[in-house]
C-alpha atoms as a PDB file:
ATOM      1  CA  UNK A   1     -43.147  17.486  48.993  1.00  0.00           C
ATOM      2  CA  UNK A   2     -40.999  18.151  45.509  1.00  0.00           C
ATOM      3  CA  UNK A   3     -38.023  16.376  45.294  1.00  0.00           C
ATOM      4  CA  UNK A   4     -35.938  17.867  42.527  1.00  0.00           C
ATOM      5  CA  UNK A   5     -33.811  15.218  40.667  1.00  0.00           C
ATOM      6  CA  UNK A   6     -30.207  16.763  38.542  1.00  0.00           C
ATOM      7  CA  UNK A   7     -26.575  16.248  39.583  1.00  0.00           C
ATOM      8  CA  UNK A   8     -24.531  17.773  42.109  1.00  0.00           C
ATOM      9  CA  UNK A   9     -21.559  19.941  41.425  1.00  0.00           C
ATOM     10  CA  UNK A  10     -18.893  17.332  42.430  1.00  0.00           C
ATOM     11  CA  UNK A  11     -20.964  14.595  40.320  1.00  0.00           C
ATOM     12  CA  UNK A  12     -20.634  16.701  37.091  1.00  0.00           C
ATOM     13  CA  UNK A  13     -17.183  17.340  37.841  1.00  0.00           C
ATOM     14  CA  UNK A  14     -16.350  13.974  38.151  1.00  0.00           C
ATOM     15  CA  UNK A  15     -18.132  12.965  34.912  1.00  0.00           C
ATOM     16  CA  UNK A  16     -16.187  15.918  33.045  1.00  0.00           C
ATOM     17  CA  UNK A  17     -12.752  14.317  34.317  1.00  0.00           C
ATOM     18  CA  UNK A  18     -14.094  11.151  33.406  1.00  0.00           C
ATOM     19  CA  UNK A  19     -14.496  12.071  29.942  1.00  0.00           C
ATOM     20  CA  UNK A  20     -11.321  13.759  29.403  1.00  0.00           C
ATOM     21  CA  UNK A  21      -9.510  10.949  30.471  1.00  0.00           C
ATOM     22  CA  UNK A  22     -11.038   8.726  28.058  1.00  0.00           C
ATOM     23  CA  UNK A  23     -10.191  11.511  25.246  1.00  0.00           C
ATOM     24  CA  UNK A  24      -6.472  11.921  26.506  1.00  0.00           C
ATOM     25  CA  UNK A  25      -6.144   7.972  26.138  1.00  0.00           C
ATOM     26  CA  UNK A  26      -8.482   7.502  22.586  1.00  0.00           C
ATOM     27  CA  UNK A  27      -7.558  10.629  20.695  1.00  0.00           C
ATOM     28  CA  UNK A  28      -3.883   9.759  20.093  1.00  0.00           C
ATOM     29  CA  UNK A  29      -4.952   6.514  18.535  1.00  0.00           C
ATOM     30  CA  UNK A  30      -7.412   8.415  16.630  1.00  0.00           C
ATOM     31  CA  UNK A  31      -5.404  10.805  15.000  1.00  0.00           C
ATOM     32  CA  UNK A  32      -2.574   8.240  14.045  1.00  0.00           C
ATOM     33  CA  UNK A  33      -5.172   6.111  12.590  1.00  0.00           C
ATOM     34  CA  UNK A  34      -6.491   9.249  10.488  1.00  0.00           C
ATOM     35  CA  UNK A  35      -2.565   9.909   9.545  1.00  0.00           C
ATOM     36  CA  UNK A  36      -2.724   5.868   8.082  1.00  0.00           C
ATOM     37  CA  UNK A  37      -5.960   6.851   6.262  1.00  0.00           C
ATOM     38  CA  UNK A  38      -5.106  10.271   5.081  1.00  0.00           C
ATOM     39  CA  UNK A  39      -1.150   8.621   3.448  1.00  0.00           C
ATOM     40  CA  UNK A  40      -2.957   5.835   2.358  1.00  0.00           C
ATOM     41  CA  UNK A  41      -5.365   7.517   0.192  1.00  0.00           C
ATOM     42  CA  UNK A  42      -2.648   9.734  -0.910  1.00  0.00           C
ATOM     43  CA  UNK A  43      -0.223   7.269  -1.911  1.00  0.00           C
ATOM     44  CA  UNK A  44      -2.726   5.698  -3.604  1.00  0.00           C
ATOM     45  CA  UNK A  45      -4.349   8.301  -5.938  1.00  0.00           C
ATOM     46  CA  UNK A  46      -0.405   8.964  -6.703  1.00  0.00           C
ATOM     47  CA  UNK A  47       0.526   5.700  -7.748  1.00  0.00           C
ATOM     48  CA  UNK A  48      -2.594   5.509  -9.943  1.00  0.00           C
ATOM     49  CA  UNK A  49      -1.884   8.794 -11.408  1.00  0.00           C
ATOM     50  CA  UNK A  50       1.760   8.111 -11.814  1.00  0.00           C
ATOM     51  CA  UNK A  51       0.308   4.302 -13.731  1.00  0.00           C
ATOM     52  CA  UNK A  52      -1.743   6.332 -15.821  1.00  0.00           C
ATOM     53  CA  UNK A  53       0.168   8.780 -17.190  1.00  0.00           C
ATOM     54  CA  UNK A  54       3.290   5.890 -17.963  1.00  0.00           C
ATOM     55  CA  UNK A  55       0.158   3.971 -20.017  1.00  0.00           C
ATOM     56  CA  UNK A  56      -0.488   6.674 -21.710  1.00  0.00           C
ATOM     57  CA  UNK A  57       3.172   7.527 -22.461  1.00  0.00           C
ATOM     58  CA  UNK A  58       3.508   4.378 -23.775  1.00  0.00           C
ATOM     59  CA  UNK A  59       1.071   4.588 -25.937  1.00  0.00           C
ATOM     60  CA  UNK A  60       2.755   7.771 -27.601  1.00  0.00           C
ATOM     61  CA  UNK A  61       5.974   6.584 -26.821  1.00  0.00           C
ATOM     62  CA  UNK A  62       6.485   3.061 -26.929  1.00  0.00           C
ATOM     63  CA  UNK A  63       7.488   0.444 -24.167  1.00  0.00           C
ATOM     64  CA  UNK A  64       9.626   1.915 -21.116  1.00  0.00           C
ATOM     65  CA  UNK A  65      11.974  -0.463 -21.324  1.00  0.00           C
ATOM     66  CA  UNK A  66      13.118   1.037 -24.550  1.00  0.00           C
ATOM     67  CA  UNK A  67      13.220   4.972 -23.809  1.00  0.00           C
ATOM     68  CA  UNK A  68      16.486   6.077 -23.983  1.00  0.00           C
ATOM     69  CA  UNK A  69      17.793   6.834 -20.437  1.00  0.00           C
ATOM     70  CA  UNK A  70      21.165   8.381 -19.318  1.00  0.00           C
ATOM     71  CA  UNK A  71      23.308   7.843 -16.796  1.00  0.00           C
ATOM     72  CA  UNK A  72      24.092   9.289 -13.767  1.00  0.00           C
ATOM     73  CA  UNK A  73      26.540  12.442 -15.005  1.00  0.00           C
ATOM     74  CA  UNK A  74      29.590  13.245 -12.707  1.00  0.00           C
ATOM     75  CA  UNK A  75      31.618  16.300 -12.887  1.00  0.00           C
ATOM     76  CA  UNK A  76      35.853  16.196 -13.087  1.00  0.00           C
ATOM     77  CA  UNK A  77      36.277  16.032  -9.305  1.00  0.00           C
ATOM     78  CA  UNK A  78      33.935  12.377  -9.453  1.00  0.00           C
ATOM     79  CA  UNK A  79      30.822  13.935  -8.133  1.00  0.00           C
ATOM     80  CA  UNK A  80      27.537  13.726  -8.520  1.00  0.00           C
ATOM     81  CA  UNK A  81      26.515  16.881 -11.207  1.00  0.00           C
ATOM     82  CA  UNK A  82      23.445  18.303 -10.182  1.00  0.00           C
ATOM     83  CA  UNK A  83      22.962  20.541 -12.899  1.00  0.00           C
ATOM     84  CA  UNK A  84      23.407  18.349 -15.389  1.00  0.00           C
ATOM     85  CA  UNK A  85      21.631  15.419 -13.977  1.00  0.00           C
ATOM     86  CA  UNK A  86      18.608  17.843 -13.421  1.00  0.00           C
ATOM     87  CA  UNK A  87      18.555  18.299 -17.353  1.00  0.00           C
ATOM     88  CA  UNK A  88      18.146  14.679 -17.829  1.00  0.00           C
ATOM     89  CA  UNK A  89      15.658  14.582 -15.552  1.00  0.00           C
ATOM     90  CA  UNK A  90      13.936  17.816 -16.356  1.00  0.00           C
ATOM     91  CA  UNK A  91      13.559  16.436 -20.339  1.00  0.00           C
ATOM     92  CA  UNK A  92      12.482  13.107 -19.031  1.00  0.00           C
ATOM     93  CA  UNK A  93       9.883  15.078 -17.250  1.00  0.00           C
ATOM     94  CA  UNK A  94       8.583  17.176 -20.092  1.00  0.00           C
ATOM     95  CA  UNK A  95       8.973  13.914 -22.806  1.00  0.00           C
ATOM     96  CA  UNK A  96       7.177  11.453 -20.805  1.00  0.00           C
ATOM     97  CA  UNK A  97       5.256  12.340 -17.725  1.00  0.00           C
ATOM     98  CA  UNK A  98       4.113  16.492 -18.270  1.00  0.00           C
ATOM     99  CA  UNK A  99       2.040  15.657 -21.468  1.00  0.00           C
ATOM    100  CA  UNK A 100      -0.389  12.890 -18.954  1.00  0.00           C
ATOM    101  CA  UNK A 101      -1.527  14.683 -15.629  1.00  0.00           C
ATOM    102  CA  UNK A 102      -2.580  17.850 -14.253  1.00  0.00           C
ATOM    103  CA  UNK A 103       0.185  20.028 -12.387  1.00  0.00           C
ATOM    104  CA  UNK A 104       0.530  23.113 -11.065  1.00  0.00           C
ATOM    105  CA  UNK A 105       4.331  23.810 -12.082  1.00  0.00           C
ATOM    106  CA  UNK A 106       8.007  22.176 -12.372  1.00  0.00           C
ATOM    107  CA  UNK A 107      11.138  23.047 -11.577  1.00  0.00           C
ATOM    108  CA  UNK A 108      14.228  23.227 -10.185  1.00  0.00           C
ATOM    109  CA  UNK A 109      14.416  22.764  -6.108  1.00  0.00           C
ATOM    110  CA  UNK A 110      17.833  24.778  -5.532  1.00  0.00           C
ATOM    111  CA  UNK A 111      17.128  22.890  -1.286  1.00  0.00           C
ATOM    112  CA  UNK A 112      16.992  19.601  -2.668  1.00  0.00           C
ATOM    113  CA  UNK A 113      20.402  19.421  -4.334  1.00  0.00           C
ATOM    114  CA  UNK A 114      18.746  20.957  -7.913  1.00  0.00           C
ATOM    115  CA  UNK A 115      15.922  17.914  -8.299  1.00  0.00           C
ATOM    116  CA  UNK A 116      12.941  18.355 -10.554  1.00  0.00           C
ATOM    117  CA  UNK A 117      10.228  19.591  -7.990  1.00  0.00           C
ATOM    118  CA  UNK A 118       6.651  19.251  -9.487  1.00  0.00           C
ATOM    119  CA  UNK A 119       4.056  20.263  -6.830  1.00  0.00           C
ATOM    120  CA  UNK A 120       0.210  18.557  -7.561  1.00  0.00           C
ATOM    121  CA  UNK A 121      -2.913  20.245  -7.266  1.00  0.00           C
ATOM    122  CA  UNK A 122      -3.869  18.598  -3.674  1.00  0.00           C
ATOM    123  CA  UNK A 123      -0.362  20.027  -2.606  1.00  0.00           C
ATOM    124  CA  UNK A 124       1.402  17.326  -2.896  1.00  0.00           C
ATOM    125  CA  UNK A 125       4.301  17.396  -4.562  1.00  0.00           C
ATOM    126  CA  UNK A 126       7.617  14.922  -5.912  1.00  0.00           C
ATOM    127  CA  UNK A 127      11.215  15.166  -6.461  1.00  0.00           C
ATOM    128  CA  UNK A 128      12.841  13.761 -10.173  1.00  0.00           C
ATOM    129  CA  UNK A 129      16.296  12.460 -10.190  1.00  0.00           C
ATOM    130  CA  UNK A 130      18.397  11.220 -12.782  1.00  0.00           C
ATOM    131  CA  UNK A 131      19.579   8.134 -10.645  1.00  0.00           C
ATOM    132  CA  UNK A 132      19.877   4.403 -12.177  1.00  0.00           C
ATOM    133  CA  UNK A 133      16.831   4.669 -12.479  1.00  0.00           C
ATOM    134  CA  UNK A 134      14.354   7.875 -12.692  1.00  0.00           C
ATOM    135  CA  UNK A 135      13.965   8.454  -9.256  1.00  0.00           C
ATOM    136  CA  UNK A 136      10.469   9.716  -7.595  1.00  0.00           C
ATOM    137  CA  UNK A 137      10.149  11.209  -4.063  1.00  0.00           C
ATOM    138  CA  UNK A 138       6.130  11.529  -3.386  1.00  0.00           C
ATOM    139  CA  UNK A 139       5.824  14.219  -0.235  1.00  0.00           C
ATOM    140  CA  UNK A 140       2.463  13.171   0.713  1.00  0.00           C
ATOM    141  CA  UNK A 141       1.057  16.044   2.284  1.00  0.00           C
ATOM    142  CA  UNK A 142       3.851  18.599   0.528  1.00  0.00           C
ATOM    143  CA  UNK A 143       5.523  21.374   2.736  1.00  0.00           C
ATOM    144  CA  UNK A 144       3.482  20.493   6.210  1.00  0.00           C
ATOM    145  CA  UNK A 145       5.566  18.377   8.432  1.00  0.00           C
ATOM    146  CA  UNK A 146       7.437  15.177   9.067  1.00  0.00           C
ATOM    147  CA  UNK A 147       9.106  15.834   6.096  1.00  0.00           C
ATOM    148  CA  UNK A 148      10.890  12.507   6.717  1.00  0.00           C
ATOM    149  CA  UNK A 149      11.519   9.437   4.609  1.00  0.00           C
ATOM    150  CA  UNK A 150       8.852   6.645   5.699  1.00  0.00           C
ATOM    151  CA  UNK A 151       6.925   8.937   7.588  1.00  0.00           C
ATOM    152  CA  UNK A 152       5.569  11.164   4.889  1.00  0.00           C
ATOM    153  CA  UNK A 153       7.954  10.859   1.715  1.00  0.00           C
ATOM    154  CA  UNK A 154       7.992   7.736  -0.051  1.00  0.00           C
ATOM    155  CA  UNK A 155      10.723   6.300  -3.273  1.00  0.00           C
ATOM    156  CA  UNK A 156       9.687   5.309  -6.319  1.00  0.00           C
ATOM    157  CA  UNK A 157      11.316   4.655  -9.326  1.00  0.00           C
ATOM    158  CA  UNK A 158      10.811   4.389 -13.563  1.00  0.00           C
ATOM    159  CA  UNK A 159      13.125   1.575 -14.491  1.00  0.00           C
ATOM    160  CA  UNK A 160      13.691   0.870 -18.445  1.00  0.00           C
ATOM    161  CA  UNK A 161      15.651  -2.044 -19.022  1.00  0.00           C
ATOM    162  CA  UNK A 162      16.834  -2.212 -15.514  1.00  0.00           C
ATOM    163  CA  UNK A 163      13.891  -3.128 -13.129  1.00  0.00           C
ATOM    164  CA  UNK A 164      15.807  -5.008 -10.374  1.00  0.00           C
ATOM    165  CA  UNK A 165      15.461  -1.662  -8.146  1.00  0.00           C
ATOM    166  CA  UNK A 166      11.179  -2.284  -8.179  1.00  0.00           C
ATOM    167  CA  UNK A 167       8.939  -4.129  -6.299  1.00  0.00           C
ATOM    168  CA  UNK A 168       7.115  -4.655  -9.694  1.00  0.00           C
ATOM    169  CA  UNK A 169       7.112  -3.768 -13.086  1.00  0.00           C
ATOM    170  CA  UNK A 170       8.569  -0.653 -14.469  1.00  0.00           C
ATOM    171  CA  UNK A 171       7.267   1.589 -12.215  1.00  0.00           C
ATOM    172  CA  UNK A 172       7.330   0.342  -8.938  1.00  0.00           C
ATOM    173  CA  UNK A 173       8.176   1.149  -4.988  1.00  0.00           C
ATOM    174  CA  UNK A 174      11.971   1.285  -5.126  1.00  0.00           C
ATOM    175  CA  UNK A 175      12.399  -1.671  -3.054  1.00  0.00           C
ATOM    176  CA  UNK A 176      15.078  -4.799  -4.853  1.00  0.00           C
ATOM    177  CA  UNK A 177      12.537  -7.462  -4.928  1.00  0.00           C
ATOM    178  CA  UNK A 178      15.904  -9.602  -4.796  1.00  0.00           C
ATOM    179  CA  UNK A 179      17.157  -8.797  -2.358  1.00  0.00           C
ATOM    180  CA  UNK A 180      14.988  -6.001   0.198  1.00  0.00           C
ATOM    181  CA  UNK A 181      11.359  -7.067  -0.723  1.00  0.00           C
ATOM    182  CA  UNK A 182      11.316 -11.010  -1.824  1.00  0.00           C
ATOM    183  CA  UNK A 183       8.854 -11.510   1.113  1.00  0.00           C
ATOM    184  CA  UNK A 184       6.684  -8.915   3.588  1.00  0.00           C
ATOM    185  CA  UNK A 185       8.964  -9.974   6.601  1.00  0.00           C
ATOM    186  CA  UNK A 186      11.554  -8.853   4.779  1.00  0.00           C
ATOM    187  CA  UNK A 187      10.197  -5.485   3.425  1.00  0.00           C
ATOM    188  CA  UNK A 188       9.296  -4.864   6.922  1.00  0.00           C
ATOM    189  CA  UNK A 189      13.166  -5.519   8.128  1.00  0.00           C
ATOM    190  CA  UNK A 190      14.178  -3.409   4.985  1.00  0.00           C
ATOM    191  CA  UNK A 191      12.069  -0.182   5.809  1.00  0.00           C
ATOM    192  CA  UNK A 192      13.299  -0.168   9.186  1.00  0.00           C
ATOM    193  CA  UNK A 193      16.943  -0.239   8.335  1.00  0.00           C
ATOM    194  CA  UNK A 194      16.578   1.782   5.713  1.00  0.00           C
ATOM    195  CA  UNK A 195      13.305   4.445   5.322  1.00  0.00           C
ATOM    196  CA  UNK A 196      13.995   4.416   1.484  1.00  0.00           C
ATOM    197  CA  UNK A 197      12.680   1.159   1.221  1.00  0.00           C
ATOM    198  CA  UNK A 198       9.573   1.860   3.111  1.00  0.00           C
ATOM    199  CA  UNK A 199       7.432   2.364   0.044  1.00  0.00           C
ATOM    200  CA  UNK A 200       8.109  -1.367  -0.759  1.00  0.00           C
ATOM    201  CA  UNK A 201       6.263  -2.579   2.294  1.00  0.00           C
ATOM    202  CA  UNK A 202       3.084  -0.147   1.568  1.00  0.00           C
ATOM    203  CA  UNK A 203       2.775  -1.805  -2.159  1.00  0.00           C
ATOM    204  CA  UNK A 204       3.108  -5.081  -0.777  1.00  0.00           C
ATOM    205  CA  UNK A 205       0.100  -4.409   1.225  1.00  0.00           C
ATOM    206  CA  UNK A 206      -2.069  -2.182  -1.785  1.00  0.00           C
ATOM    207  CA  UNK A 207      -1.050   1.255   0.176  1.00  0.00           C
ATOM    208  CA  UNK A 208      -2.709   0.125   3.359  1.00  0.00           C
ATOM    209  CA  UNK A 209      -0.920   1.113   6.471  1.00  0.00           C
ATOM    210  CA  UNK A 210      -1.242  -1.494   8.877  1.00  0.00           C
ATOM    211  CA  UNK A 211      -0.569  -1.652  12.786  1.00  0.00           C
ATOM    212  CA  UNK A 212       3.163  -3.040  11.723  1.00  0.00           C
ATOM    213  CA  UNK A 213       3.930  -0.719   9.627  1.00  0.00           C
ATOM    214  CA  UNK A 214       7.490   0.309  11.278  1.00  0.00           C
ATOM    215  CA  UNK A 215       7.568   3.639  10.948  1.00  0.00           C
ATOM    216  CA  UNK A 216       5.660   6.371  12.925  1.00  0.00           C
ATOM    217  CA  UNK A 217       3.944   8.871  10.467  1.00  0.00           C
END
């Protein structure tokens, strides 16, 4: 007598159901945690780049605490002048950062109020402002979505004289060590009050995202 050993309909079925429960409940976990890896990486190479090219301006330029910088420009009515502002942050651009890394172009961003836009060649891309400091916006993964401040945009700044804005040094997470970043508990606290601070928390922990990382990306 042959006995013929395989599964029955229902016992496949049941194994199929099986599985895509276990994918419903592990694949959400799996893409945020390649969302961490993929902004970590990112933030990462641009920081490094960013370093790099300040070095190397340095070395042409002299310290950064001694290149001229102006100040914010207002217009008659006491507002911010975005035309004029994006000058000064146009020739900062051009004097200091253009000469030291690879980019596919610069200019204006007439949607976000006339900053510098320079988009990188993994599509990434960053804002310049003429702020009290030089202000940098990263965009991690450039036009694809959040688009949101902590989620997948990220402050920096180039101080000169002025570093109190930084984490560290003169180019830094803009993040007050003073006063919004003296201790990780309190970078945490800042980025969730405020998603401009958020890049303060990721130096504090070498661009690693970790599970309390406050914001959802």
């Amino acid at each position: 007598m042959n006995i013929k050993n395989g599964f029955t309909l229902a016992e496949v079925l049941i194994t199929l159901g099986i599985i895509g429960i276990v994918a419903a409940l592990t694949m959400p976990s799996l893409i945020q945690n390649s969302k961490r890896q993929e902004t970590s990486a990112r933030l990462k190479k641009f920081y490094s780049t960013m370093s790099q090219a300040l070095i190397m301006a340095e070395l042409d330029n002299g310290p950064i605490k001694d290149w001229p910088k102006t100040e914010m420009i207002y217009n008659d009515e006491g507002e911010y002048d975005k035309e004029a502002n994006s000058n000064v942050a146009h020739n900062f651009f051009n004097n200091y950062l253009a000469p030291y890394f690879k980019y596919i172009s610069a200019k204006e961003d007439p949607d976000y109020n006339n900053y510098i836009k320079i988009i990188l060649q993994d599509g990434s891309y960053f804002h310049v402002r003429n702020g009290s400091c030089i202000d940098i916006t990263f965009d991690t993964n450039g036009n694809k979505r959040l688009n949101k401040l902590g989620s997948d945009k990220f402050v920096f700044v180039i101080c000169g004289k002025n570093i109190k804005a930084a984490v560290s040094g003169h180019f830094s997470a803009y993040c007050p060590k003073a006063t919004k970043c003296s201790s990780r508990a309190q970078a945490i606290q800042s980025c969730e009050e405020d998603a401009n601070y958020c890049a303060g928390i990721l130096q504090l922990d070498n661009w690693e995202i970790k599970n309390d990382y406050p914001r959802k990306l």
